[in-house]
PDB file of N, CA and C in Angstrom:
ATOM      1  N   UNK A   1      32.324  78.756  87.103  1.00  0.00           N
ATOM      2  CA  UNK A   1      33.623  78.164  86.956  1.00  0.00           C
ATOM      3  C   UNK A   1      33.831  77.798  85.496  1.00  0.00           C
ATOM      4  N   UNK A   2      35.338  78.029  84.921  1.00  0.00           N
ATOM      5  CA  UNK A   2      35.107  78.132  83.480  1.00  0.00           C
ATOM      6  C   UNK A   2      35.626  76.322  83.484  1.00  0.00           C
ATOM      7  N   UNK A   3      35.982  75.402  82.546  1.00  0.00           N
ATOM      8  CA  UNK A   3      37.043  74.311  82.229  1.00  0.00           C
ATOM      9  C   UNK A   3      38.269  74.372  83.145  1.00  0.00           C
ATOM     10  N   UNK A   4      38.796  75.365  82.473  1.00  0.00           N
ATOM     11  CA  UNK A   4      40.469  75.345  82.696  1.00  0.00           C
ATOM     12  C   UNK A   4      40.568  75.518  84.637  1.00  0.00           C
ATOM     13  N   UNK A   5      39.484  75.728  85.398  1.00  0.00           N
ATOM     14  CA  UNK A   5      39.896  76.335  86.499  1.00  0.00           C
ATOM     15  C   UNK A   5      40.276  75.199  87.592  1.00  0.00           C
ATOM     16  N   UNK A   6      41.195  75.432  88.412  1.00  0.00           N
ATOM     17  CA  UNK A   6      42.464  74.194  88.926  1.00  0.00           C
ATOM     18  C   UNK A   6      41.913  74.334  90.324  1.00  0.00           C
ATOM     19  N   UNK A   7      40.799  74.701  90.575  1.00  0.00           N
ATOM     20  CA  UNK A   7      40.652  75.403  92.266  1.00  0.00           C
ATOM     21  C   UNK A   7      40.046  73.832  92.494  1.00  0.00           C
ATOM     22  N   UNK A   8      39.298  72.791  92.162  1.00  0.00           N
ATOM     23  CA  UNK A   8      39.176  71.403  92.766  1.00  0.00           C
ATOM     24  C   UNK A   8      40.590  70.755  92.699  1.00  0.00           C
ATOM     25  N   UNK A   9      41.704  71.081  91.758  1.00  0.00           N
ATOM     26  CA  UNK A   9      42.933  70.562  92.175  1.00  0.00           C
ATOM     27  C   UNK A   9      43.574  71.336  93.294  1.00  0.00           C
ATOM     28  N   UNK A  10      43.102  72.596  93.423  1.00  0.00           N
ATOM     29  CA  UNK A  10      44.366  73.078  94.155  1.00  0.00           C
ATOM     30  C   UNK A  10      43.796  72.784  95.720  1.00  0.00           C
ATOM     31  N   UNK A  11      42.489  72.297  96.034  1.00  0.00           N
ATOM     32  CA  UNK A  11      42.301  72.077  97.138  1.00  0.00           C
ATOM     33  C   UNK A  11      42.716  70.892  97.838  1.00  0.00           C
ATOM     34  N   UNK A  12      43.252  69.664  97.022  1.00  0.00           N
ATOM     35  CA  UNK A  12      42.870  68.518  96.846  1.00  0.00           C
ATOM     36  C   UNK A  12      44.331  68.505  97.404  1.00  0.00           C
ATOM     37  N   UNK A  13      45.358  69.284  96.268  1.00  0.00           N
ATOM     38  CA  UNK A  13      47.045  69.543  96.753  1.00  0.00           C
ATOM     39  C   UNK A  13      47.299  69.504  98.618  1.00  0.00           C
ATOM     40  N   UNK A  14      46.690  71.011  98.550  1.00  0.00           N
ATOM     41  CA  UNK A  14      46.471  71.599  99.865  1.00  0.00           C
ATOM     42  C   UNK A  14      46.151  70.973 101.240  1.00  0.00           C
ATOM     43  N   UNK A  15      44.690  70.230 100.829  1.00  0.00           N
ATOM     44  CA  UNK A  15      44.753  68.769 102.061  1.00  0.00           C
ATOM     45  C   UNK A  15      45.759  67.675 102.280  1.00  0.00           C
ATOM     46  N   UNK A  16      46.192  67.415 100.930  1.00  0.00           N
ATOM     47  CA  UNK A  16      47.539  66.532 101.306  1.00  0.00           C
ATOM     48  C   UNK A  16      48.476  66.903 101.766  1.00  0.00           C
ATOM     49  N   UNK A  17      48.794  68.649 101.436  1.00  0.00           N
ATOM     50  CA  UNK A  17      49.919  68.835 102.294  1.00  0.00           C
ATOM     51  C   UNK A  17      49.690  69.302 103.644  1.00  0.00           C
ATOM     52  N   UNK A  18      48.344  69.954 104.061  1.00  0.00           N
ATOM     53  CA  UNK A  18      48.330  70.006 105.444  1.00  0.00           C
ATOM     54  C   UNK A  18      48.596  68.129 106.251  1.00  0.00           C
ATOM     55  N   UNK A  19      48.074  67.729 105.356  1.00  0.00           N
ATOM     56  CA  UNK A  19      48.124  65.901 106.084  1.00  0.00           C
ATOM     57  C   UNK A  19      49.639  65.572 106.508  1.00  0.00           C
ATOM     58  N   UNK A  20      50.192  66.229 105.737  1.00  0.00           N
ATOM     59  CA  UNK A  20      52.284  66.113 105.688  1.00  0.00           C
ATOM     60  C   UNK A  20      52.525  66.841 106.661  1.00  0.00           C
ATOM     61  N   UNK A  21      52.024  68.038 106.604  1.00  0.00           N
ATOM     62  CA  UNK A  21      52.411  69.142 107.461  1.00  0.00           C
ATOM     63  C   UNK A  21      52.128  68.370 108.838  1.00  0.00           C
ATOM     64  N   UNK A  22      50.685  68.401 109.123  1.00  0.00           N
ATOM     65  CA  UNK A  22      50.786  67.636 110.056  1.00  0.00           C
ATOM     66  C   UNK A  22      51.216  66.178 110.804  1.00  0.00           C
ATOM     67  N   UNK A  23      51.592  65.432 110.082  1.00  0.00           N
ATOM     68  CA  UNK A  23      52.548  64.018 110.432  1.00  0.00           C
ATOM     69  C   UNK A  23      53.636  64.727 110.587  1.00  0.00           C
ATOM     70  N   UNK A  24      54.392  65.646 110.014  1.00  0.00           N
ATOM     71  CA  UNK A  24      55.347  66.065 110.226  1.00  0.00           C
ATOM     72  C   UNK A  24      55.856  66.278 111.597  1.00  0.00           C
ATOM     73  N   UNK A  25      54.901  67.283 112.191  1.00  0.00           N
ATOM     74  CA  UNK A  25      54.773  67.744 113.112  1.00  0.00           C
ATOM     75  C   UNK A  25      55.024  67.100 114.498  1.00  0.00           C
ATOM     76  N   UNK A  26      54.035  65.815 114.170  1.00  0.00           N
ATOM     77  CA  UNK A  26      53.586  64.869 115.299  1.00  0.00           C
ATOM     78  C   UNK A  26      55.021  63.751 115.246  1.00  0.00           C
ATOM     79  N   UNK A  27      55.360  63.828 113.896  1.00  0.00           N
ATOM     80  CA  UNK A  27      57.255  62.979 114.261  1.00  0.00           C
ATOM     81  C   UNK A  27      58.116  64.236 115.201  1.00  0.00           C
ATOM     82  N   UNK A  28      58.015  65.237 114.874  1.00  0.00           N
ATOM     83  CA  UNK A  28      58.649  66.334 115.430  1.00  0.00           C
ATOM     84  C   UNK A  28      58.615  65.990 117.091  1.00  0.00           C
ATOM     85  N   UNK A  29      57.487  66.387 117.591  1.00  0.00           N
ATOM     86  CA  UNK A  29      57.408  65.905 119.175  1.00  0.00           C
ATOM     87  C   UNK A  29      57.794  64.495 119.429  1.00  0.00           C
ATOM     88  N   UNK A  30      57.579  63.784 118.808  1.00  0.00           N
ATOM     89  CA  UNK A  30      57.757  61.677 119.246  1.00  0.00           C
ATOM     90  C   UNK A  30      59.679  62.666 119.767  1.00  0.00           C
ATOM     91  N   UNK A  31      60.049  63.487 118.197  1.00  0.00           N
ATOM     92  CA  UNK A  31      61.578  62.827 118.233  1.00  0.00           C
ATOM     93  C   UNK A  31      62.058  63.802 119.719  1.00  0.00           C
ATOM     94  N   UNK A  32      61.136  65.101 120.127  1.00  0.00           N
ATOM     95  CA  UNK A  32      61.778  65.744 121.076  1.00  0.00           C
ATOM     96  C   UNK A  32      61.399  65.281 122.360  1.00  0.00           C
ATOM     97  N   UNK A  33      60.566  64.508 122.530  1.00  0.00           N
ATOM     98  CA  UNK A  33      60.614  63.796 123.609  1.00  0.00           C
ATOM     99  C   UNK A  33      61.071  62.649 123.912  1.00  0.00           C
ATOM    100  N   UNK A  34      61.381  61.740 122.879  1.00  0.00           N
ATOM    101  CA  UNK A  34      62.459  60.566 122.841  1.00  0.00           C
ATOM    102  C   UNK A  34      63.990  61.222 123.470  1.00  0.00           C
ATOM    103  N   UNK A  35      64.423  62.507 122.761  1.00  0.00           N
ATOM    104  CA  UNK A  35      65.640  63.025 123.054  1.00  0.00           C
ATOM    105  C   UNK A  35      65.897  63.585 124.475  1.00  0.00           C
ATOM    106  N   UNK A  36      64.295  64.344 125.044  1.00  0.00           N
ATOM    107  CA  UNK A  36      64.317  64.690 126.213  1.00  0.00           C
ATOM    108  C   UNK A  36      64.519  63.237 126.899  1.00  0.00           C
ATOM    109  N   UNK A  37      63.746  62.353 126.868  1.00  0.00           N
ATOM    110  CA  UNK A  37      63.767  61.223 127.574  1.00  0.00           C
ATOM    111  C   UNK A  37      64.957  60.570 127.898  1.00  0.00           C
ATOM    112  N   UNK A  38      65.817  60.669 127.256  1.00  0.00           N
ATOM    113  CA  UNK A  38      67.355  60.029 126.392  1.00  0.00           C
ATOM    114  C   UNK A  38      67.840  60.811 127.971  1.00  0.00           C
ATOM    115  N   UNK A  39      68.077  61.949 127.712  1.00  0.00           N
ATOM    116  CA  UNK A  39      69.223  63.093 127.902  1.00  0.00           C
ATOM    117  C   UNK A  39      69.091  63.185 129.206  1.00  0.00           C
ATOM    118  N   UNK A  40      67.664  62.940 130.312  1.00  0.00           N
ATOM    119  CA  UNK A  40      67.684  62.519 131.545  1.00  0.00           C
ATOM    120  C   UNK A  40      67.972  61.672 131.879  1.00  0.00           C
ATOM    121  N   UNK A  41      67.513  60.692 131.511  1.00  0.00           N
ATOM    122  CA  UNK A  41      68.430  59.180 131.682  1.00  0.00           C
ATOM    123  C   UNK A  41      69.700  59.334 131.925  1.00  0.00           C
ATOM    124  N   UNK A  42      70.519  59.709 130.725  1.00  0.00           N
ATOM    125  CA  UNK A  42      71.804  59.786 130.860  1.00  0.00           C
ATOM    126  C   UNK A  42      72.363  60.607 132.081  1.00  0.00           C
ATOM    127  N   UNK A  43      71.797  61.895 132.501  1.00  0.00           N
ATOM    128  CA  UNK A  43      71.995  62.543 134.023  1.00  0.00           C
ATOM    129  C   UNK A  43      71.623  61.950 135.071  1.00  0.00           C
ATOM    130  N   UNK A  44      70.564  61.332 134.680  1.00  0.00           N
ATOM    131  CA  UNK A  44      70.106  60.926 135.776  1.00  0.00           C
ATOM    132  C   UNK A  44      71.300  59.201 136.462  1.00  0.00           C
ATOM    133  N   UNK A  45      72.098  58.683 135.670  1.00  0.00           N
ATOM    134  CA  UNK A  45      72.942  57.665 135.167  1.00  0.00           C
ATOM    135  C   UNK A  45      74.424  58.355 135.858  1.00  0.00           C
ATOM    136  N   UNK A  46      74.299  59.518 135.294  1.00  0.00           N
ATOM    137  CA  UNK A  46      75.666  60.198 136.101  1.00  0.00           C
ATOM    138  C   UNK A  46      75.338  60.412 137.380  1.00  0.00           C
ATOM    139  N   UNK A  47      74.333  60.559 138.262  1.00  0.00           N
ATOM    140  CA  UNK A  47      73.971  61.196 139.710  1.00  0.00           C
ATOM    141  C   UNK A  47      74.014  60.158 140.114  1.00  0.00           C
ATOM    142  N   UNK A  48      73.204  58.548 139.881  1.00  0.00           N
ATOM    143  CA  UNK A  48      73.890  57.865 140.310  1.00  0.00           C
ATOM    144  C   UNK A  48      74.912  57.515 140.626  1.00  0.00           C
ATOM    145  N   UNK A  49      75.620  57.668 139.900  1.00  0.00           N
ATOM    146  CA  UNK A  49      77.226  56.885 139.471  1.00  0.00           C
ATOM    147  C   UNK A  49      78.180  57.754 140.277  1.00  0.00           C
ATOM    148  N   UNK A  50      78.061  59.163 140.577  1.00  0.00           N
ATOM    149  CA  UNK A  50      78.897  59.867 141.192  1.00  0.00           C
ATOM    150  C   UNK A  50      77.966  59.673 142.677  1.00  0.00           C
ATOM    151  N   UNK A  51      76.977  59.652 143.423  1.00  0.00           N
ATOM    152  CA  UNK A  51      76.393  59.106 144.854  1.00  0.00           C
ATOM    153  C   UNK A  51      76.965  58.145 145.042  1.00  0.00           C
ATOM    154  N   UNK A  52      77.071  57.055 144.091  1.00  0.00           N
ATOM    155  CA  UNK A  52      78.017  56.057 144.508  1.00  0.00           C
ATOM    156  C   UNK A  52      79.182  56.112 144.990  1.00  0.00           C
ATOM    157  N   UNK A  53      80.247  56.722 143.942  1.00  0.00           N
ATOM    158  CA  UNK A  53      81.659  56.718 144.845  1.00  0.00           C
ATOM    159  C   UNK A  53      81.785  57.916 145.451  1.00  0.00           C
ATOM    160  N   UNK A  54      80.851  59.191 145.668  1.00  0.00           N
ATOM    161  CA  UNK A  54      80.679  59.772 146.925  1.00  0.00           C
ATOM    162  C   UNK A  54      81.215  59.442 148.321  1.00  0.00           C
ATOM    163  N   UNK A  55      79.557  58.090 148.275  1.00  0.00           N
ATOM    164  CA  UNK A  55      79.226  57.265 149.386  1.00  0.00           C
ATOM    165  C   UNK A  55      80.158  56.359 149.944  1.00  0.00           C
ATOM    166  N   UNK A  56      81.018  55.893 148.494  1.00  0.00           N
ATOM    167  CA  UNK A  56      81.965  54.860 148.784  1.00  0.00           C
ATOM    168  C   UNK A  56      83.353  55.786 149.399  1.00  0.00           C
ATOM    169  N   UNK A  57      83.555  56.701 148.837  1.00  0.00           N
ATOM    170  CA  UNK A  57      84.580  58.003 149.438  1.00  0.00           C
ATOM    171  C   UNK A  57      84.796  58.146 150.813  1.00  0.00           C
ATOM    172  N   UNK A  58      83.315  59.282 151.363  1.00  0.00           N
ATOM    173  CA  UNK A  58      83.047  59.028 152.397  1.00  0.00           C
ATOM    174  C   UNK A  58      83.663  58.298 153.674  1.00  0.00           C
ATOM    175  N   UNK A  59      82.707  56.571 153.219  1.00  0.00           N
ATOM    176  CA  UNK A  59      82.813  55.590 153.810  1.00  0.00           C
ATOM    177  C   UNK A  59      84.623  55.330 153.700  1.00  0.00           C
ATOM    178  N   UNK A  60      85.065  55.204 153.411  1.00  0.00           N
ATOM    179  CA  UNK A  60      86.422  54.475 153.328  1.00  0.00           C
ATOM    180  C   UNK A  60      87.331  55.753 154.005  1.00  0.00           C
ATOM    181  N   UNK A  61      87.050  57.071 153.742  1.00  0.00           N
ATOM    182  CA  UNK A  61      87.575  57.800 154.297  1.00  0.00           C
ATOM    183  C   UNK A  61      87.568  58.144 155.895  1.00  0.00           C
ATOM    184  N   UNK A  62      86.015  58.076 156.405  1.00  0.00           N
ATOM    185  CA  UNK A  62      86.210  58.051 157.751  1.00  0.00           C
ATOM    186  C   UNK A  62      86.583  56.873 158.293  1.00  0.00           C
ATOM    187  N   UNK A  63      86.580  55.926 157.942  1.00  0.00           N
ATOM    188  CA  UNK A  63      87.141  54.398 157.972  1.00  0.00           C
ATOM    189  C   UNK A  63      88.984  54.310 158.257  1.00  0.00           C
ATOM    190  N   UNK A  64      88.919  55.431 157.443  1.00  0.00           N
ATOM    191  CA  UNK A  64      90.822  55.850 157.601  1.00  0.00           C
ATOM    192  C   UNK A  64      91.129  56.083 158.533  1.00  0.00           C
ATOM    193  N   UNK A  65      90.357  57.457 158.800  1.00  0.00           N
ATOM    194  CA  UNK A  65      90.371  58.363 159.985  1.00  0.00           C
ATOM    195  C   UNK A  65      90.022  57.500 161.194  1.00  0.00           C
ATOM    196  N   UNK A  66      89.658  57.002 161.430  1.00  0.00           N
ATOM    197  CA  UNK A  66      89.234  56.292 162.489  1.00  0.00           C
ATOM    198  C   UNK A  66      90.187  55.360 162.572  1.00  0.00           C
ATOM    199  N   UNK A  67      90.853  54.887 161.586  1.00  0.00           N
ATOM    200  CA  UNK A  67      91.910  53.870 162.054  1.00  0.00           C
ATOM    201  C   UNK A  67      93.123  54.466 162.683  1.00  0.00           C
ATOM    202  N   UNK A  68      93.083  55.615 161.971  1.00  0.00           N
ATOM    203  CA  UNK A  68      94.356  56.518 162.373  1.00  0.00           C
ATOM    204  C   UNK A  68      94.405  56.797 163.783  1.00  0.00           C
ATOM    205  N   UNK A  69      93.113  56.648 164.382  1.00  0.00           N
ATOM    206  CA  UNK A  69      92.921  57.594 166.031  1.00  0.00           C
ATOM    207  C   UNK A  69      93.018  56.209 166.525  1.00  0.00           C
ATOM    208  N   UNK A  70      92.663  55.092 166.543  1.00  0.00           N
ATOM    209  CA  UNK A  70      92.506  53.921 167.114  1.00  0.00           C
ATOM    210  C   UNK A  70      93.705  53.560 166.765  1.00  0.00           C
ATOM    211  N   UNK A  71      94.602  53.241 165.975  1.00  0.00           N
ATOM    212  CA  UNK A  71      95.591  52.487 165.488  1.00  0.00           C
ATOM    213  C   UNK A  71      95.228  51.215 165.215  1.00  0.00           C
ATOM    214  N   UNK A  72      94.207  50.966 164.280  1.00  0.00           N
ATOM    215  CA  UNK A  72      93.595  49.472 164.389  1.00  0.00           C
ATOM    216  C   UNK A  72      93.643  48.992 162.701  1.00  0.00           C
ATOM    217  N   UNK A  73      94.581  50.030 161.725  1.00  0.00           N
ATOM    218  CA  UNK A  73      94.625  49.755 160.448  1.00  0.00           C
ATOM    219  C   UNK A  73      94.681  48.745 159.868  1.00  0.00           C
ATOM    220  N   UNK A  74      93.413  48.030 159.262  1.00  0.00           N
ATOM    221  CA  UNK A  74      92.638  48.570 158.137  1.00  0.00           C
ATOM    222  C   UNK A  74      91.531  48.069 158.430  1.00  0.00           C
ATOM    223  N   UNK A  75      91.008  47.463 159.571  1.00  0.00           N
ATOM    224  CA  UNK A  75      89.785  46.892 159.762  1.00  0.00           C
ATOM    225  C   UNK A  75      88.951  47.671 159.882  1.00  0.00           C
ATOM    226  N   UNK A  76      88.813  49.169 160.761  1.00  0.00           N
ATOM    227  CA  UNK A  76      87.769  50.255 160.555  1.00  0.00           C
ATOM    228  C   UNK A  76      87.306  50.715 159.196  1.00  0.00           C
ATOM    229  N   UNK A  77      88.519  50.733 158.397  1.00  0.00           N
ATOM    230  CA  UNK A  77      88.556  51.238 156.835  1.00  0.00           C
ATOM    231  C   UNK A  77      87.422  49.877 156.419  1.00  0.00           C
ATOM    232  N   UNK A  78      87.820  49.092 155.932  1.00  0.00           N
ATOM    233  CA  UNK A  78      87.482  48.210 155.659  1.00  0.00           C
ATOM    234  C   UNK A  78      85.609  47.814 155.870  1.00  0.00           C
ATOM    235  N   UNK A  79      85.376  48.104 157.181  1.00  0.00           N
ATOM    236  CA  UNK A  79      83.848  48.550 157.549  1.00  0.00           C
ATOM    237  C   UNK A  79      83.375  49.343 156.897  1.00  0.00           C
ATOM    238  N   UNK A  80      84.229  50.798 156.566  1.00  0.00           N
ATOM    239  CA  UNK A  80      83.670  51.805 156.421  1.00  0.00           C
ATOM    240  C   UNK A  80      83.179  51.537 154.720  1.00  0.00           C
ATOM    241  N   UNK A  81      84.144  50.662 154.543  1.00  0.00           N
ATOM    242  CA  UNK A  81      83.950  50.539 152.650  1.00  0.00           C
ATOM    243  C   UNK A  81      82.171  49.757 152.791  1.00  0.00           C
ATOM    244  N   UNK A  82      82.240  48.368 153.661  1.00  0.00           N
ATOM    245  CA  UNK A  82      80.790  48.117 153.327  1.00  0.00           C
ATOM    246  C   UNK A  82      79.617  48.932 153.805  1.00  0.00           C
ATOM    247  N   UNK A  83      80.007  50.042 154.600  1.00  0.00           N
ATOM    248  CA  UNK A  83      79.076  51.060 155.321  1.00  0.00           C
ATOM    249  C   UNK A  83      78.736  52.300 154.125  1.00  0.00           C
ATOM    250  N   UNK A  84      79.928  52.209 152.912  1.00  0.00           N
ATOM    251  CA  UNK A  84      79.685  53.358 152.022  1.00  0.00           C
ATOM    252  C   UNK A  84      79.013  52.510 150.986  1.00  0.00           C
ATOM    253  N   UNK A  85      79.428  51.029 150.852  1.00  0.00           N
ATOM    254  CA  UNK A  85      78.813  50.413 149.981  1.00  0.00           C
ATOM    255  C   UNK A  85      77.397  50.392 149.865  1.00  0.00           C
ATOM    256  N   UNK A  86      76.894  50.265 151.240  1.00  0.00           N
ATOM    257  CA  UNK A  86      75.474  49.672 151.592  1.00  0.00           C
ATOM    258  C   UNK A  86      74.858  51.444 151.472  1.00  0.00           C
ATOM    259  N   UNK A  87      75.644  52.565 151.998  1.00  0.00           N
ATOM    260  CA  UNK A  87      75.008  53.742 151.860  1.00  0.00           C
ATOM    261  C   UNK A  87      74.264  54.276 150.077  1.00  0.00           C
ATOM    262  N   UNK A  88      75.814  54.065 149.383  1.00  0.00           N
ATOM    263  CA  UNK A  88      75.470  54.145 147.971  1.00  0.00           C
ATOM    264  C   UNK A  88      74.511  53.242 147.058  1.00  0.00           C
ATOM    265  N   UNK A  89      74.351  51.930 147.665  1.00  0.00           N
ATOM    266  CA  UNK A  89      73.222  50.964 147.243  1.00  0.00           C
ATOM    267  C   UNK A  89      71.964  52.099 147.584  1.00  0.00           C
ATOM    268  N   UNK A  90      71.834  52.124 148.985  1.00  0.00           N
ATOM    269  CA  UNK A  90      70.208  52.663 149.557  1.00  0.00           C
ATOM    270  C   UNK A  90      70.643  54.323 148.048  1.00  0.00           C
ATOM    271  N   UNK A  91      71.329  54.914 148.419  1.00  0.00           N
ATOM    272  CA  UNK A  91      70.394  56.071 147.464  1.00  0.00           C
ATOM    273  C   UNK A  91      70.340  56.172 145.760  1.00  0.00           C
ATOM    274  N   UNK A  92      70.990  54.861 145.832  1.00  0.00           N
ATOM    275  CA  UNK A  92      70.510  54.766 144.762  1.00  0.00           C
ATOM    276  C   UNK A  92      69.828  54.410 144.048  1.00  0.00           C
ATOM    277  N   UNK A  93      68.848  53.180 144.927  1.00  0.00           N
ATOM    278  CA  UNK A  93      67.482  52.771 144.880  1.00  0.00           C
ATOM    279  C   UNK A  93      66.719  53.976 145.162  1.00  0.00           C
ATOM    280  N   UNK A  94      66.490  54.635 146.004  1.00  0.00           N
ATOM    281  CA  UNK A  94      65.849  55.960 146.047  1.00  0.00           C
ATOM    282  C   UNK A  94      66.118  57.080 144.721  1.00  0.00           C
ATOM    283  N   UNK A  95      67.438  57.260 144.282  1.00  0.00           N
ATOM    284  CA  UNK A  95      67.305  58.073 143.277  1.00  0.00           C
ATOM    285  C   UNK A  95      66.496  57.310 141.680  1.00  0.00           C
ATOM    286  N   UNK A  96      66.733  56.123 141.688  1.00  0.00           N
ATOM    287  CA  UNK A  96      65.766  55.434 140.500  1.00  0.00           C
ATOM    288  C   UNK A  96      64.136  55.565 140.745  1.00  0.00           C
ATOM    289  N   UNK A  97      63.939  55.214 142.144  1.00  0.00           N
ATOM    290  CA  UNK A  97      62.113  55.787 142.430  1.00  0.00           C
ATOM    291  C   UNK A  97      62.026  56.902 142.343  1.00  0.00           C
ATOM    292  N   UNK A  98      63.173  58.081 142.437  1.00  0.00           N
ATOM    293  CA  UNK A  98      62.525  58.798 142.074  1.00  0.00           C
ATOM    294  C   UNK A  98      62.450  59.537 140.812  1.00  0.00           C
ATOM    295  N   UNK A  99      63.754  58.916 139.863  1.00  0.00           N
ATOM    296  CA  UNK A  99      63.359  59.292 138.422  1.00  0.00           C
ATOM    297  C   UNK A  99      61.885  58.497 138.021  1.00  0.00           C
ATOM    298  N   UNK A 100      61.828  57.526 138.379  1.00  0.00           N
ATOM    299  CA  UNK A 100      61.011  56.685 137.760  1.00  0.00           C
ATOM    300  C   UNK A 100      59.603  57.247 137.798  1.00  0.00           C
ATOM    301  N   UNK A 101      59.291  58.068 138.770  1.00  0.00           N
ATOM    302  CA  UNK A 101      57.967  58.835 139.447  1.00  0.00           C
ATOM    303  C   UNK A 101      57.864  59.731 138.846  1.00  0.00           C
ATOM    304  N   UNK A 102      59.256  60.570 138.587  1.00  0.00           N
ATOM    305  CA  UNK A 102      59.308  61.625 137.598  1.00  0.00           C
ATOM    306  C   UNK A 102      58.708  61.310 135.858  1.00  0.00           C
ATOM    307  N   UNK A 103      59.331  60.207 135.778  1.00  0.00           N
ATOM    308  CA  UNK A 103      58.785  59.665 134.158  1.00  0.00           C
ATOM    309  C   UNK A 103      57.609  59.385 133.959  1.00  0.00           C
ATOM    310  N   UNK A 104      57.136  58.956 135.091  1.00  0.00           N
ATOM    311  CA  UNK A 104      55.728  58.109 135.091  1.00  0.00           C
ATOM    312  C   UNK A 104      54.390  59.464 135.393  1.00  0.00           C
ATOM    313  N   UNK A 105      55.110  60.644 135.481  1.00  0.00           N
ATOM    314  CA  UNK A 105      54.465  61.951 135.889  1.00  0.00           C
ATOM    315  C   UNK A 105      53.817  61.861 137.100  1.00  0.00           C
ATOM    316  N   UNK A 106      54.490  61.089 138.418  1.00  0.00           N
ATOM    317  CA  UNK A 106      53.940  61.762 139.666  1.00  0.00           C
ATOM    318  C   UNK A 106      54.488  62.119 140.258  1.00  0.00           C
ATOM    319  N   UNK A 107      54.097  63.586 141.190  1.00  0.00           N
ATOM    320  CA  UNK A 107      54.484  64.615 141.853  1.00  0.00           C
ATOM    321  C   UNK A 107      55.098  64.157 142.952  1.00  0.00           C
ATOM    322  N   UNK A 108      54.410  63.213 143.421  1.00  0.00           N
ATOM    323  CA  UNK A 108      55.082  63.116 144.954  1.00  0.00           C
ATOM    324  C   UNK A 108      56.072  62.610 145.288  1.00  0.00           C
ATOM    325  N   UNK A 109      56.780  63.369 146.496  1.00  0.00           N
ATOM    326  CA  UNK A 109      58.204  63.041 146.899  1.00  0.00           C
ATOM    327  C   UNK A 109      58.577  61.297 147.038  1.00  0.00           C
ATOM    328  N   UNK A 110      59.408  60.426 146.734  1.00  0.00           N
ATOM    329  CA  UNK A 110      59.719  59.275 147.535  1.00  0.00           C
ATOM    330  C   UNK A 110      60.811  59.395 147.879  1.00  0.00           C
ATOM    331  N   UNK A 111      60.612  58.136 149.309  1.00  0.00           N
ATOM    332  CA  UNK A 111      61.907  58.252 150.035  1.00  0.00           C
ATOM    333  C   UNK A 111      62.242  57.536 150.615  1.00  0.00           C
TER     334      UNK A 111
END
């Protein structure tokens, strides 16, 4: 090796930038799984939210219908709202166990 030769600098460069390269990297995944994480949530936020007034739909609708055949308007309706209420509560405790199982990485069904 003569003086002038840069090969103990240029190795020295080289480890620091694999060290970058790699932090780099490892922010790279944090940020695509923060975003994956994000972006289910948020669907998972809409499936709720639309089971709900589904359920509440539903409920108030055969609640109609039923008043209509009985002639007993609005007290069947009226049932039917806390019957869609109480329906859309239950799945939507079930749809949170089962994102939550999903996040937490287990396979198995709940219900």
């Amino acid at each position: 090796m003569t003086e002038g030769d840069d090969l103990p600098h240029a190795s020295k460069d080289l480890e620091g930038l694999s060290d970058r390269l790699a932090a780099a990297r490892e922010r790279a995944e944090i940020e695509e799984t923060i975003r994956r994480n994000a972006t289910s949530a948020l669907g998972g936020g809409f499936q709720i939210a639309v089971e709900m007034l589904a359920a509440l739909a539903v409920g108030t609708g055969l609640g109609y219908m039923a008043d209509q055949l009985f002639g007993t308007l609005p007290w069947i309706m009226v049932a039917g709202i806390f019957l869609g209420f109480a329906t859309g509560v239950r799945n939507m405790i079930r749809s949170a166990k089962r994102m939550n199982a999903k996040q937490n990485g287990e396979d198995k069904k709940t219900g």
